[in-house]
N, C-alpha and C. Protein backbone atom coordinates (compact mmCIF):
# COMPACT_ATOMS: atom_id res chain seq x y z
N UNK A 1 36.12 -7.52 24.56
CA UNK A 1 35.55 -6.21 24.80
C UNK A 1 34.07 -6.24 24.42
N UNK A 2 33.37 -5.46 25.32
CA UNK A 2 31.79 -5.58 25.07
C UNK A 2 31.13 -4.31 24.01
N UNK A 3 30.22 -4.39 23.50
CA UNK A 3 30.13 -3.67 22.70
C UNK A 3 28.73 -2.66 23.34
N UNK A 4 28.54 -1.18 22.94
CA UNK A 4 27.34 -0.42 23.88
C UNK A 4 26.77 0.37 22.61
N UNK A 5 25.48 0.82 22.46
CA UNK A 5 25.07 1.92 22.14
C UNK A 5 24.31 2.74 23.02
N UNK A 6 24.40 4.03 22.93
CA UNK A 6 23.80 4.84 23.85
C UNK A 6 23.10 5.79 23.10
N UNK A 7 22.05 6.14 23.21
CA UNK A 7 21.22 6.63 22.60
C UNK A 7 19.83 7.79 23.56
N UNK A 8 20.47 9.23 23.48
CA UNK A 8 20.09 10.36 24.40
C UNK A 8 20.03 11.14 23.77
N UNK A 9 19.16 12.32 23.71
CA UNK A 9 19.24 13.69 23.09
C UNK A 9 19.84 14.22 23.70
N UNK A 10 20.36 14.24 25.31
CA UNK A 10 20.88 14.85 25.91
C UNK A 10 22.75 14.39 26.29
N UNK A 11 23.33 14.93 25.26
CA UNK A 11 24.63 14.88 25.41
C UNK A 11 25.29 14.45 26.98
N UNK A 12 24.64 15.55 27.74
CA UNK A 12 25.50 15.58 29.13
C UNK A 12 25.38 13.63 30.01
N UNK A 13 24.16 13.48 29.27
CA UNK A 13 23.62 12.18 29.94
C UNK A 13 23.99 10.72 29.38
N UNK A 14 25.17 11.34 27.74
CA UNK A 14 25.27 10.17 26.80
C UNK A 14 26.61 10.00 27.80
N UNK A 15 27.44 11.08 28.21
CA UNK A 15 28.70 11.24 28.74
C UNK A 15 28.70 10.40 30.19
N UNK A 16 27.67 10.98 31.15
CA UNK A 16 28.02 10.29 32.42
C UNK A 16 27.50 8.87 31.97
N UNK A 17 26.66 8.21 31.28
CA UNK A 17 26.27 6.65 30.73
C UNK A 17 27.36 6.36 30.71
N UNK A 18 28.29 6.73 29.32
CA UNK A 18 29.32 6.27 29.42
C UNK A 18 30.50 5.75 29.83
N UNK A 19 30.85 6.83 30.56
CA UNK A 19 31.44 7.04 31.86
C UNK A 19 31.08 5.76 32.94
N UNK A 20 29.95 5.76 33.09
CA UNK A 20 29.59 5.21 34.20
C UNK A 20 30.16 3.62 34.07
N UNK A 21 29.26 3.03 31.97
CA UNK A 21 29.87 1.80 31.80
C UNK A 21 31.39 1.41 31.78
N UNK A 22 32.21 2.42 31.49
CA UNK A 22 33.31 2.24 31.12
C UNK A 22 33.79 2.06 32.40
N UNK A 23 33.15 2.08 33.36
CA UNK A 23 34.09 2.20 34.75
C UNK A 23 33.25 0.78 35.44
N UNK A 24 32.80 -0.05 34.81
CA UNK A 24 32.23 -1.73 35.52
C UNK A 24 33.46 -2.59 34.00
N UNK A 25 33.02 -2.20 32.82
CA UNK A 25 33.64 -3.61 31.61
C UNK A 25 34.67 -2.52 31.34
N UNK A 26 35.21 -3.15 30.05
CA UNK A 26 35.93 -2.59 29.35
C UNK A 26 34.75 -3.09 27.74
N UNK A 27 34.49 -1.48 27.27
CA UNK A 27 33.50 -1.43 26.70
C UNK A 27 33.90 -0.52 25.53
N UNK A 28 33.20 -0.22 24.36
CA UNK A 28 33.48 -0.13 23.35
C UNK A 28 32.14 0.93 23.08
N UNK A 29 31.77 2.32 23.37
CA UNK A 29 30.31 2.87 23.79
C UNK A 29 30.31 3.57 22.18
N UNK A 30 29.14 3.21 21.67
CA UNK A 30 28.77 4.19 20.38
C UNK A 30 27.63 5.11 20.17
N UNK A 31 28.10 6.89 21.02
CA UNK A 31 26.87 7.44 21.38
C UNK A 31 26.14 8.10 20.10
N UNK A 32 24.74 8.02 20.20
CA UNK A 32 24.08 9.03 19.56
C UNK A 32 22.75 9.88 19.81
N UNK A 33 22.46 10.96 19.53
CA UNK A 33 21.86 11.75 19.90
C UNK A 33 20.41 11.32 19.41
N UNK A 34 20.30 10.99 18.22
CA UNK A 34 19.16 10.53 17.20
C UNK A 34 19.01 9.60 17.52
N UNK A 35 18.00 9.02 17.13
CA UNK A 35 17.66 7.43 17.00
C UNK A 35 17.55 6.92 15.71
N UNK A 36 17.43 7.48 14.95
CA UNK A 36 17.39 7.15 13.45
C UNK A 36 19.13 7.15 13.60
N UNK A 37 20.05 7.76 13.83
CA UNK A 37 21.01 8.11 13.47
C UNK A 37 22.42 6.12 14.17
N UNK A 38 21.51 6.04 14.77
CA UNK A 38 21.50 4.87 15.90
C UNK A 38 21.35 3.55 15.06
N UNK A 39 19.45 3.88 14.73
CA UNK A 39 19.10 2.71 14.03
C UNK A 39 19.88 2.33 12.66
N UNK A 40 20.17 3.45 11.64
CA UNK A 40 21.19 2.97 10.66
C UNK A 40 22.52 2.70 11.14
N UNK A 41 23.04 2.68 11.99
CA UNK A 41 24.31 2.17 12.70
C UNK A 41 24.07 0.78 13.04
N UNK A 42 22.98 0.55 13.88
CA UNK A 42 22.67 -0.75 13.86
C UNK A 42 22.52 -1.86 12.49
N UNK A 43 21.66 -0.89 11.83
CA UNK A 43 21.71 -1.67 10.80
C UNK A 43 22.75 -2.16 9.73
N UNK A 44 23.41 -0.97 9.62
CA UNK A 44 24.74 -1.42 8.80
C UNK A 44 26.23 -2.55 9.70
N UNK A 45 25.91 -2.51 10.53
CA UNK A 45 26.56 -3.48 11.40
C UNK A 45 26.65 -4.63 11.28
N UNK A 46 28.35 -5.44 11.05
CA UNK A 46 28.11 -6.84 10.61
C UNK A 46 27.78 -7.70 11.97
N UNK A 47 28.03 -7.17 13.27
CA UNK A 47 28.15 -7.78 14.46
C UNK A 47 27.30 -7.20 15.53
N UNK A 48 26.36 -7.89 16.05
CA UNK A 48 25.25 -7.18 17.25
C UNK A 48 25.79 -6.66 18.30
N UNK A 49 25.59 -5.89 18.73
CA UNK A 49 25.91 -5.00 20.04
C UNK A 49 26.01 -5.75 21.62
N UNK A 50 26.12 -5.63 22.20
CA UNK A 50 25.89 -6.44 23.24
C UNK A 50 24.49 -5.53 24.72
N UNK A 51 25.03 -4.34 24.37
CA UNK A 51 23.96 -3.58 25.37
C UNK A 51 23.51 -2.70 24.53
N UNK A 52 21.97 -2.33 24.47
CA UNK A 52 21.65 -0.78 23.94
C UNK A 52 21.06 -0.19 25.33
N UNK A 53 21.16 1.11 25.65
CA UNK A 53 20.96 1.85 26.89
C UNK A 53 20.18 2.87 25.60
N UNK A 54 18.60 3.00 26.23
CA UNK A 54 17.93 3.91 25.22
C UNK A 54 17.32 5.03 26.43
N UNK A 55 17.08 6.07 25.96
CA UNK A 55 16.21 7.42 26.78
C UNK A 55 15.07 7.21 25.96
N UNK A 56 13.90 7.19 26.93
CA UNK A 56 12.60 7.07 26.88
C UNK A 56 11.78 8.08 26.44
N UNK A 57 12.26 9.66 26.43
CA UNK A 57 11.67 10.62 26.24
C UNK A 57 12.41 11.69 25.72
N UNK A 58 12.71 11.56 24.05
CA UNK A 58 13.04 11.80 23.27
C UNK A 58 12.24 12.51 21.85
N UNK A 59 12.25 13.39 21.38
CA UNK A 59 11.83 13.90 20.60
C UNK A 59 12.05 13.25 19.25
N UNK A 60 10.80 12.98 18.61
CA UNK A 60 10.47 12.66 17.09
C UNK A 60 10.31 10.94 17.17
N UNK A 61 11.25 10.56 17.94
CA UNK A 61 11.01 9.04 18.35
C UNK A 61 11.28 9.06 19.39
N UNK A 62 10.35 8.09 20.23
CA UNK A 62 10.50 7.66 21.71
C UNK A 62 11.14 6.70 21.96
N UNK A 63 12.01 6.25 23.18
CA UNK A 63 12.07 5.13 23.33
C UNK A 63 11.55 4.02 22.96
N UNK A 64 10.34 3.71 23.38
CA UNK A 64 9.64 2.60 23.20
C UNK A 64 9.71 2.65 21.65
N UNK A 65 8.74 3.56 20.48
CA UNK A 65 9.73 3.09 19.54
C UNK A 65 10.83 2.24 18.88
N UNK A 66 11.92 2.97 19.34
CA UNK A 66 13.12 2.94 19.32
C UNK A 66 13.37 1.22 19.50
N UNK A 67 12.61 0.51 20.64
CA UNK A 67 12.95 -0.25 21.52
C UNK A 67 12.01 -1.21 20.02
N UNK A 68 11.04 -1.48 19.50
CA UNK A 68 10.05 -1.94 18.66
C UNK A 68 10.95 -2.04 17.38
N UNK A 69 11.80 -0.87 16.65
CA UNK A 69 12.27 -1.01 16.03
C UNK A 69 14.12 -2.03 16.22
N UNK A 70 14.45 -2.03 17.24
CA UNK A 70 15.24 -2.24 17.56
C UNK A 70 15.02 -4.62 17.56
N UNK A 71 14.04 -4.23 18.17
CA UNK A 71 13.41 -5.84 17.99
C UNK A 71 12.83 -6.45 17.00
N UNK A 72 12.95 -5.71 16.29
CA UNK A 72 12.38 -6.00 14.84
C UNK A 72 13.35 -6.63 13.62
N UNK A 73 14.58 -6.61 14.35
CA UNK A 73 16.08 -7.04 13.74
C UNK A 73 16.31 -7.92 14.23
N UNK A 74 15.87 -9.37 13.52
CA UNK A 74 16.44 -10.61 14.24
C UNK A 74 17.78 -11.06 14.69
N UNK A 75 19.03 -9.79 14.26
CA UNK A 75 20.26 -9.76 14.44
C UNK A 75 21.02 -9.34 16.24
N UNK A 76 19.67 -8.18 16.32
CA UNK A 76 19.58 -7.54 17.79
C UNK A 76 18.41 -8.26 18.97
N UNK A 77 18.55 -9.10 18.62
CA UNK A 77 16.91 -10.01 19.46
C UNK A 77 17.87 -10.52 21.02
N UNK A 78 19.28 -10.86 20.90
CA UNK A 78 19.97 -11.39 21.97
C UNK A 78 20.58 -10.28 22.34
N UNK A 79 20.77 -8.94 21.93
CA UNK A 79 21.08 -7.48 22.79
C UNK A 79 20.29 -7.31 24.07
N UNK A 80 21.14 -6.94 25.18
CA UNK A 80 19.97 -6.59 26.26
C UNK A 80 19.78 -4.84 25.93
N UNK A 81 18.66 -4.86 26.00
CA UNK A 81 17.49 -3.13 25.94
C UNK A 81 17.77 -2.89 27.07
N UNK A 82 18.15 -1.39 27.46
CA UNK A 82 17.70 -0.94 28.62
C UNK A 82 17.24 0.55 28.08
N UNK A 83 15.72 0.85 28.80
CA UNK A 83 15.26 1.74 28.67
C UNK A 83 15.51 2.72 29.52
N UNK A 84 16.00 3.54 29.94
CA UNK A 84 15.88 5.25 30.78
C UNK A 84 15.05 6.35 30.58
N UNK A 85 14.86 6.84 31.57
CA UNK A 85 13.74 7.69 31.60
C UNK A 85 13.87 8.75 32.92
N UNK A 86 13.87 10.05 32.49
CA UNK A 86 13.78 11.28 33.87
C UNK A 86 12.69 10.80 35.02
N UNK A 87 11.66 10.22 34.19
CA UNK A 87 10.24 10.29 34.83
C UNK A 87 9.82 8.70 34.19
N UNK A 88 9.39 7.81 34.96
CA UNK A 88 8.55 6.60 34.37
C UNK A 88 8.14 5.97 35.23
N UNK A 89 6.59 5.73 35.07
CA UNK A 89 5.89 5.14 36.29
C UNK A 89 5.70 3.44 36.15
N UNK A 90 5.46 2.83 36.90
CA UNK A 90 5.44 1.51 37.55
C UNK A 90 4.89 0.75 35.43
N UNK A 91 3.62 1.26 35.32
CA UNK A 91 2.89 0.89 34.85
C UNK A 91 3.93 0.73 33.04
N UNK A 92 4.71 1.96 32.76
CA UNK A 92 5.55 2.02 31.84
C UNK A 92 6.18 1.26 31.16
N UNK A 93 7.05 1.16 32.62
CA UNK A 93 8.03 0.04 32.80
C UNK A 93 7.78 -1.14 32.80
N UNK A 94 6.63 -1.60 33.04
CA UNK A 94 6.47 -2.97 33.02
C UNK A 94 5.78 -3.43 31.28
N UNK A 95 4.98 -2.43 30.61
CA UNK A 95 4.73 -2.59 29.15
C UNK A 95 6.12 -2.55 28.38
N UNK A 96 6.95 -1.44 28.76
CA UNK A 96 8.54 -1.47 27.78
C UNK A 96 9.10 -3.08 27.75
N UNK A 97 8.93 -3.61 29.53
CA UNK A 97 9.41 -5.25 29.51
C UNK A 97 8.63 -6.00 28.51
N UNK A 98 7.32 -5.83 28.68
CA UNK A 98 6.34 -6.93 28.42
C UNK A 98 6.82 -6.62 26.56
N UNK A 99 7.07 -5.68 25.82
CA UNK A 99 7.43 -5.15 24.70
C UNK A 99 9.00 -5.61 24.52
N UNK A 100 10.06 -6.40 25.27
CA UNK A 100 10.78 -6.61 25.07
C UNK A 100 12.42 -6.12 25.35
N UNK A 101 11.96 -4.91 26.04
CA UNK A 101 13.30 -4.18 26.98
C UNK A 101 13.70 -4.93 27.73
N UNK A 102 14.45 -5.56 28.26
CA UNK A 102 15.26 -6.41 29.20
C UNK A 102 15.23 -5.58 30.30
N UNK A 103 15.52 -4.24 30.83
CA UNK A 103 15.52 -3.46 31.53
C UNK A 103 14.74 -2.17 30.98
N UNK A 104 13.77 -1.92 32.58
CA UNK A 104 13.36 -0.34 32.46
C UNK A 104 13.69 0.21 33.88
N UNK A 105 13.51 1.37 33.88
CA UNK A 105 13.89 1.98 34.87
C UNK A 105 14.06 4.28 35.25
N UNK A 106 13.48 4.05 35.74
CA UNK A 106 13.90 5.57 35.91
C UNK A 106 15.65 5.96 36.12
N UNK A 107 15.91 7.62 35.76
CA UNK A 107 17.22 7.98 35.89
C UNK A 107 17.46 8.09 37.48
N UNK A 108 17.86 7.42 38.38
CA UNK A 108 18.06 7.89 39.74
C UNK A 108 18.13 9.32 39.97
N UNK A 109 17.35 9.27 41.22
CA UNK A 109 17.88 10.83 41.93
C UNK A 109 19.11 11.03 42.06
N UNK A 110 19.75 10.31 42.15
CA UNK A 110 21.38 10.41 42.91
C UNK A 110 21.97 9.36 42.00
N UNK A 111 22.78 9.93 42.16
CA UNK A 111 24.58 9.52 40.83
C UNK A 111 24.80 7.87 41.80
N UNK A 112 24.81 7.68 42.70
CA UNK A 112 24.90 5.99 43.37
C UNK A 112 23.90 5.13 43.17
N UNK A 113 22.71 5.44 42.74
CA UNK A 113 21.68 5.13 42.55
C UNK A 113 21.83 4.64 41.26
N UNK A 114 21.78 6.02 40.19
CA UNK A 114 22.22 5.47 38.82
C UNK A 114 23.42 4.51 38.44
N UNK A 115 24.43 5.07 38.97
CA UNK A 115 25.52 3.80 38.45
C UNK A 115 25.17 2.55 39.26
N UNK A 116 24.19 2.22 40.21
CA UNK A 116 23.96 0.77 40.89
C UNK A 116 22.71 -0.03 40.00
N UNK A 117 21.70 0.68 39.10
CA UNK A 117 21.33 0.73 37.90
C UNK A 117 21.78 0.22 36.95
N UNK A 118 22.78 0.73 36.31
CA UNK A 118 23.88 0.48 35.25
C UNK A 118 24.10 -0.96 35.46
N UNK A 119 24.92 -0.83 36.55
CA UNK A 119 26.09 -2.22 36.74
C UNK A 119 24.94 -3.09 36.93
N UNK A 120 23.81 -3.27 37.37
CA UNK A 120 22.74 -4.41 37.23
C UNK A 120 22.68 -4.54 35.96
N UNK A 121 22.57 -3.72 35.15
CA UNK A 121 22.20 -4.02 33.75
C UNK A 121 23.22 -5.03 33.25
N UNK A 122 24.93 -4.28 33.58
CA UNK A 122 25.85 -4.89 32.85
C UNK A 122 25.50 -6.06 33.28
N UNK A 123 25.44 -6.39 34.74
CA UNK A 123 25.54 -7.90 35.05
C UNK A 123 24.52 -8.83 34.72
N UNK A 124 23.58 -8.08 34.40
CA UNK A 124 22.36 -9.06 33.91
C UNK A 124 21.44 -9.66 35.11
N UNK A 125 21.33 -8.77 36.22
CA UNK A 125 20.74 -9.68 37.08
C UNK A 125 19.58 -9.57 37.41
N UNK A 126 18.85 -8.54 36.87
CA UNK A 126 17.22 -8.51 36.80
C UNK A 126 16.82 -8.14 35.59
N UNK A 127 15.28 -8.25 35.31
CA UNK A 127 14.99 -7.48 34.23
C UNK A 127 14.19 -6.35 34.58
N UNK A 128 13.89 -5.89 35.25
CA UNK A 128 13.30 -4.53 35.41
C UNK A 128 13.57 -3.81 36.87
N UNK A 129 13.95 -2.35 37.07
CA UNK A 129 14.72 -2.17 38.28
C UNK A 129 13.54 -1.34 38.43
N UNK A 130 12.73 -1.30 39.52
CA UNK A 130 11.51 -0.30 40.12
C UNK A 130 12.18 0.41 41.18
């Protein structure tokens, strides 16, 4: 079983993530609203995660943040990052990579869009979806 954190202020969006992964692996999703609330989860953890799925535009900490602190744990260095975002332009996305996100990407307009998003992530087959 694969292991997830999801990390959204927006509840409704931790749910369809979830949702979405649970319906490619059989996955193990640990949502949180905070990022602090996240990062001590991570940290107290004897075993690394396998995916973090982060929201980019978040109050008190940002993604990118999030994503800095997250790499800063030589324990989480082989986790793939994926960053999300309502809104993120070309230019973003390619600093979040160059910073170490494995994936960036905007939230699709459309629900086929996003879960075709996702399942790239799970599968690992690019690192940045424009």
């Amino acid at each position: 079983m694969k292991t997830a954190v999801l990390i959204d202020d927006d509840k409704d969006d931790l749910d369809i993530l979830q949702d979405v992964i649970e319906s490619f692996i059989d996955a193990a999703c640990f949502n949180f609203s905070y990022p602090s609330d996240a990062l001590h989860f991570l940290s107290t953890r004897s075993e690394p995660v396998d995916f973090i799925f982060v929201d980019y535009n978040m109050p008190k900490m940002n993604g990118e943040e999030v994503l800095k602190e997250i790499r800063r744990r030589v324990s989480y260095n082989e986790s793939i990052v994926a960053i999300l975002s309502t809104s993120m332009d070309d230019s973003t996305m390619s600093r979040l990579v160059s910073n170490g996100a494995n994936y960036a990407f905007p939230k699709a307009v459309t629900f086929r869009d996003f879960e075709r998003n996702i399942h790239e992530v799970l599968k690992g087959r690019v690192r940045s979806i424009l």
